[in-house]
Protein backbone atom coordinates (compact mmCIF):
# COMPACT_ATOMS: atom_id res chain seq x y z
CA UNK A 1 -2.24 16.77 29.69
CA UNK A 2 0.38 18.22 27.27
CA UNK A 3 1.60 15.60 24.66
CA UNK A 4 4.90 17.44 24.28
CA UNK A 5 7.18 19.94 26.05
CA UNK A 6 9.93 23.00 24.87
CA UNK A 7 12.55 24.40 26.34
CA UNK A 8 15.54 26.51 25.74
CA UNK A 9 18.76 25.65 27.78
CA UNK A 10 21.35 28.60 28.46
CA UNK A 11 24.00 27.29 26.14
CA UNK A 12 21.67 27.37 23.39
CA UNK A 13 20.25 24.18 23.31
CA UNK A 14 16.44 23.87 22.56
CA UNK A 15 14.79 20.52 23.25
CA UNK A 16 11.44 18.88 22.26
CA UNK A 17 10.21 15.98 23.61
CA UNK A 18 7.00 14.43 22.74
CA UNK A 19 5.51 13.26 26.16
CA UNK A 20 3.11 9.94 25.54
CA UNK A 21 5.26 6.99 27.08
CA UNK A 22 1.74 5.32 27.27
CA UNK A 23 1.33 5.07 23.01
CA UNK A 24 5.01 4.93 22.55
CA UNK A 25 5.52 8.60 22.00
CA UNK A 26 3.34 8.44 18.97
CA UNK A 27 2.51 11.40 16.68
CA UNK A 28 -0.70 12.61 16.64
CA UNK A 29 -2.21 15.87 14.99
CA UNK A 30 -1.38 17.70 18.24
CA UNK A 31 2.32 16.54 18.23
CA UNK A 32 2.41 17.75 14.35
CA UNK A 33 1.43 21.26 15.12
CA UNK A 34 3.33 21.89 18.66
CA UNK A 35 6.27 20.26 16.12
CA UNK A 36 5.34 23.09 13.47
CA UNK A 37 5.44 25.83 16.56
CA UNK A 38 8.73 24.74 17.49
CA UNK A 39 10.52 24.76 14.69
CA UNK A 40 8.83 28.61 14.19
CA UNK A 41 10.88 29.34 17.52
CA UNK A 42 13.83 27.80 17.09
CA UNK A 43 14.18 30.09 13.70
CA UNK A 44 12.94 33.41 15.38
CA UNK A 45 14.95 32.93 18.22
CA UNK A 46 18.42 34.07 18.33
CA UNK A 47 19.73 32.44 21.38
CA UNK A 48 18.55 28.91 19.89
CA UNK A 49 22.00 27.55 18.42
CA UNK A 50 20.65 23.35 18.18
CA UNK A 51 17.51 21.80 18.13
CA UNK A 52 16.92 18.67 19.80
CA UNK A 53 14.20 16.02 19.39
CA UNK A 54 13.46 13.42 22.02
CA UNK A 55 10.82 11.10 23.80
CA UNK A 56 9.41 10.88 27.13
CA UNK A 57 10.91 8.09 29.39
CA UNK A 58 13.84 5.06 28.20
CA UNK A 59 11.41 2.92 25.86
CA UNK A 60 10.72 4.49 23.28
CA UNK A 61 11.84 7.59 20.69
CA UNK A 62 9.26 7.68 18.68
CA UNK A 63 6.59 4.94 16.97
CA UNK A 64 5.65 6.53 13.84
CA UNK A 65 2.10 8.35 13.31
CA UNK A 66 -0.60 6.88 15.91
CA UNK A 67 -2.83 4.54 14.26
CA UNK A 68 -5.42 5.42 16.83
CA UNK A 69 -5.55 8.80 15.86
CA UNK A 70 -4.79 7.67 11.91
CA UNK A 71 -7.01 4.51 11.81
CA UNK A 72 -9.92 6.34 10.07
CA UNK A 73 -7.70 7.12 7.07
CA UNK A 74 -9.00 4.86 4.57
CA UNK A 75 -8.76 6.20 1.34
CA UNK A 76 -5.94 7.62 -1.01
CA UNK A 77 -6.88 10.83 -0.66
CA UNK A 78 -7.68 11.01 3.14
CA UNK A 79 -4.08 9.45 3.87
CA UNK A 80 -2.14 11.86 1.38
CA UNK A 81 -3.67 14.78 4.02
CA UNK A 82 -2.25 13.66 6.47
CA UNK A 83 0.77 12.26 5.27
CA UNK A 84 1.63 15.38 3.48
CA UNK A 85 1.03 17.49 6.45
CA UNK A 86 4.03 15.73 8.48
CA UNK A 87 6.07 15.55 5.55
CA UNK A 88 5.72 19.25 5.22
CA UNK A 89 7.42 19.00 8.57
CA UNK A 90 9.76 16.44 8.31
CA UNK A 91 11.23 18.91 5.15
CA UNK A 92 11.06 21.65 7.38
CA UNK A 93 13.08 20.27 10.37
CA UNK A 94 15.51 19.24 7.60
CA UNK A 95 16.36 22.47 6.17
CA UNK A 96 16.26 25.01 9.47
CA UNK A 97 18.87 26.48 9.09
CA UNK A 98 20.63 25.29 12.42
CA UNK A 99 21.76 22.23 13.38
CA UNK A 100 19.48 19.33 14.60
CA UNK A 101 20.11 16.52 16.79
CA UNK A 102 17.81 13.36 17.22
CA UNK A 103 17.76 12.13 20.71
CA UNK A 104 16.97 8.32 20.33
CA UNK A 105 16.21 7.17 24.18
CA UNK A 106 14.24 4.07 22.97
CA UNK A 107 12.50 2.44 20.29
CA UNK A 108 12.55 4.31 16.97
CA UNK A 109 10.30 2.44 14.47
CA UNK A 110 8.44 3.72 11.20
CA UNK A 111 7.98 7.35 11.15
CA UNK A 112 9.85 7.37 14.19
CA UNK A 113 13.01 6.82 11.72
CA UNK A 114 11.91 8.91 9.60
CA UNK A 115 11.65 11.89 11.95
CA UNK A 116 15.24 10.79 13.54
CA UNK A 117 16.96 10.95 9.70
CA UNK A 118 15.69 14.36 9.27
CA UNK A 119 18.16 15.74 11.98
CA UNK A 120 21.78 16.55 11.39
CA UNK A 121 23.00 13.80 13.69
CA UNK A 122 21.27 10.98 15.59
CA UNK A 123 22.59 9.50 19.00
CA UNK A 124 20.87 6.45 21.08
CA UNK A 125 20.72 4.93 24.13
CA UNK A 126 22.48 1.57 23.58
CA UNK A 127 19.32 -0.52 24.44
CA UNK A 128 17.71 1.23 21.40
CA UNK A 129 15.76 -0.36 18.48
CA UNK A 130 15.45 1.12 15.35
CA UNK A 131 14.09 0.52 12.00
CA UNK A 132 11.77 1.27 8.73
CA UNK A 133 9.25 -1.38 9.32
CA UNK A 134 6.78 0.53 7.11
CA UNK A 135 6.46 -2.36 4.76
CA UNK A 136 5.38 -5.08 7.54
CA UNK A 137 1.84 -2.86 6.83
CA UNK A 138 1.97 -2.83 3.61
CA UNK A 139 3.43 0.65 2.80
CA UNK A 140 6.22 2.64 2.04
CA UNK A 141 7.63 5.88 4.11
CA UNK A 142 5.29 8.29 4.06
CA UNK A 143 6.60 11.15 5.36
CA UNK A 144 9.60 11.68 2.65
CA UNK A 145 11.83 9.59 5.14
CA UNK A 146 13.03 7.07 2.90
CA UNK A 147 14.28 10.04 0.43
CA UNK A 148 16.36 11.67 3.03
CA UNK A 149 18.28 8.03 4.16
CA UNK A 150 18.64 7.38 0.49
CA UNK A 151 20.90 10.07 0.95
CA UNK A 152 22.33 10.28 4.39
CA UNK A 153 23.85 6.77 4.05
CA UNK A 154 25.04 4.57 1.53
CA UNK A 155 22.06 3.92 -0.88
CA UNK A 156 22.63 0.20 -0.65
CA UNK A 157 22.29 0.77 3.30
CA UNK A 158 19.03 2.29 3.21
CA UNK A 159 17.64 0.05 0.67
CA UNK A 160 18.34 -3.03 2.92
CA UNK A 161 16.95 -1.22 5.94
CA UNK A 162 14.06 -0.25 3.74
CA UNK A 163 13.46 -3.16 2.17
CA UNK A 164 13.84 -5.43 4.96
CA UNK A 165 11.89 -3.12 7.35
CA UNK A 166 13.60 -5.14 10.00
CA UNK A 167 14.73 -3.90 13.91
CA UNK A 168 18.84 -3.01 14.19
CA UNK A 169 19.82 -2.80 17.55
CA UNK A 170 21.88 0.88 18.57
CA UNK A 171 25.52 -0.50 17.81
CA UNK A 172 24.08 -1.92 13.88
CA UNK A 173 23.01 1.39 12.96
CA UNK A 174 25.99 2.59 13.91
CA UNK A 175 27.92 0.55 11.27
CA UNK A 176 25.05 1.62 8.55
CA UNK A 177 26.12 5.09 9.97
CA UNK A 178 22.42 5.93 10.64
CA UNK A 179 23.48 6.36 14.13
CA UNK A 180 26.55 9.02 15.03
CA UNK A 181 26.71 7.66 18.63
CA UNK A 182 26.13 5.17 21.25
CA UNK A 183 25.59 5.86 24.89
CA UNK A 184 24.94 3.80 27.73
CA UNK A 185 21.67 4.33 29.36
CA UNK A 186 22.28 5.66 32.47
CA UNK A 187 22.29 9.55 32.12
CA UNK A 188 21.11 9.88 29.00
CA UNK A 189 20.53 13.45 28.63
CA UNK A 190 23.95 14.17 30.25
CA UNK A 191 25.96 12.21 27.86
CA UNK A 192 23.80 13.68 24.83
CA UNK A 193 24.40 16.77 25.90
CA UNK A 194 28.31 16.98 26.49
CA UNK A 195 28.47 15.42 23.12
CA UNK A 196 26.99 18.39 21.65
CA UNK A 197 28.94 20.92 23.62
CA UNK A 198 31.63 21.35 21.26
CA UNK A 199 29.11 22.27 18.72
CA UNK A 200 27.48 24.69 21.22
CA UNK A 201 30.65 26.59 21.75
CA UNK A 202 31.02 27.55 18.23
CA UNK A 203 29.67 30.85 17.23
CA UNK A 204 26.23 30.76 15.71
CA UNK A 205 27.11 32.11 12.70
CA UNK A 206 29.78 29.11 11.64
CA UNK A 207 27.11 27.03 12.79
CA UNK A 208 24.48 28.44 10.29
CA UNK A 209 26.93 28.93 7.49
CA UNK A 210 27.45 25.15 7.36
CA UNK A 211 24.08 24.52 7.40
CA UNK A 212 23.30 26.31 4.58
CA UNK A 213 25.81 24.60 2.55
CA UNK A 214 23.54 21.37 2.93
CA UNK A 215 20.56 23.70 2.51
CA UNK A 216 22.08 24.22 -0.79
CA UNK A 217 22.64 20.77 -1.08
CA UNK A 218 19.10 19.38 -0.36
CA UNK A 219 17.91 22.58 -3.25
CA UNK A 220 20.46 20.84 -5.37
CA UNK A 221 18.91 17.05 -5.15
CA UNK A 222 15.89 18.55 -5.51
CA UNK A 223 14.58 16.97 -2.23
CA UNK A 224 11.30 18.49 -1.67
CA UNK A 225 10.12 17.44 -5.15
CA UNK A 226 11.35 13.70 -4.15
CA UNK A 227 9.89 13.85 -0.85
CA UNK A 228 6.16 14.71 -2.37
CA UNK A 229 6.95 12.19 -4.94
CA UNK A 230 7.48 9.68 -2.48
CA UNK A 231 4.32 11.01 0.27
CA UNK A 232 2.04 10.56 -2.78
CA UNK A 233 3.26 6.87 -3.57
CA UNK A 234 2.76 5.77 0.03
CA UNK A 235 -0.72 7.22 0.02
CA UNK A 236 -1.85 5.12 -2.94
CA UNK A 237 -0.64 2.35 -1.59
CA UNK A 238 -2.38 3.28 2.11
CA UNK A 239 -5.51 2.79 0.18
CA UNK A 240 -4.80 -0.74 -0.72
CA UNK A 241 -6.72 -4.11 0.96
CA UNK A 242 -3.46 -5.23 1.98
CA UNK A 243 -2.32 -2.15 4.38
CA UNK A 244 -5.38 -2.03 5.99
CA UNK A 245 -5.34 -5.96 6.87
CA UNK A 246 -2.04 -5.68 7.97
CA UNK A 247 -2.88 -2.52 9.94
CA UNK A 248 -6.12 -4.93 11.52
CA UNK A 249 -3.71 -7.41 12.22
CA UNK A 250 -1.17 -5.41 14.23
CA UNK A 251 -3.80 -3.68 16.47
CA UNK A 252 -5.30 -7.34 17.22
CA UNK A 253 -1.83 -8.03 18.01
CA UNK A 254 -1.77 -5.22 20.88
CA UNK A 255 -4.84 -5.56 22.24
């Protein structure tokens, strides 16, 4: 069964959805690399003017990295492999060089966030949760997330969202302008995509133009070097008795 799905509107809209309702549209190796593939298309392909990411169903976005797939990670080294490999990602979706949109249908939690704050502009249903709750398991992002907000939003913002790695509901991360828009649930997809018409009808030059200027930015803050800086922290401190209890904890929790 395929764990995600791509496809290229006529007005130039490209969407990917990561289909697994049943784990809470977690990432998994297999939703890194049909990620990676996508984002190869969406640059190659000329009549791709936005990229959207969504999740399968109205409960969740996205819940982070799978700790099925992830739960044999034990040491520093084994986590910074994976970790790295998704933030390679994450820094990738961040600087293609077209705009980016972040879909949030449900739940957005951990790496979910982190994913979300990588786009250009993030819109959620209004029943939506959302939040950096890393540090409930004893880590940090770990996918350069936390970097990226730092930036996005008012740094005293994103520390309190970091460091309380509590839920906000749709309308309070609207205030912390993590969140662009707000729509009710019915017709979702609809609403999302009227809201990015008006970006659509632009030519896709403009469109590119301005996104190199933050392209420029992000070379600027030298993100990428932050972004490993932070991956590398988070997988020292994967290693550590205390993430892995916590990690124990929450899957006794769920089952």
């Amino acid at each position: 069964m395929a764990k995600t799905s791509f496809t290229v509107h006529e007005e130039g809209l490209a969407v990917f959805k990561i289909l697994r309702p049943e784990c809470r549209n977690a990432i998994d190796y297999d939703v890194m690399e049909n990620l990676r593939a996508a984002l190869m298309k969406v640059k190659e392909d000329s009549r791709i003017k936005l990229f959207m990411i969504t999740g399968e169903g109205n409960q969740a976005f996205c819940s982070g990295g799978d700790l099925k797939a992830f739960h044999e990670l034990k040491t520093e080294k084994e986590a910074y492999e994976m970790l790295s490999t998704m933030g390679t990602l994450l820094y990738e979706l961040l600087i293609l060089p077209k705009p980016t949109v972040a879909l949030l249908n449900g739940t957005a939690i951990g790496g979910g966030c982190e994913v979300a704050i990588a786009c250009d502009i993030r819109l959620a249903a209004e029943h939506s949760k959302l939040g950096f709750v890393q540090g409930n398991l004893g880590i940090t992002t770990g996918w350069g997330g936390g970097s990226i907000l730092m930036e996005k939003i008012l740094p005293q913002d994103a520390l309190f969202m970091l460091y309380t790695a509590k839920l906000f509901t749709a309308e309070e991360a609207k205030r912390l302008n993590y969140v662009q828009a707000v729509f009710s649930d019915e017709h979702l997809m609809e609403r999302a995509e009227n809201y990015c018409l008006d970006i659509l009808r632009k030519p896709s030059n403009v469109l590119v133009s301005y996104k190199q200027a933050m392209l420029e930015k992000w070379e600027l803050m030298n993100m990428k070097e932050r972004m490993e800086k932070e991956i590398r922290r988070c997988a020292i401190l994967w290693e550590s008795e205390e993430h892995h209890e916590a990690v124990e904890a929450f899957k006794s929790r769920k089952s």
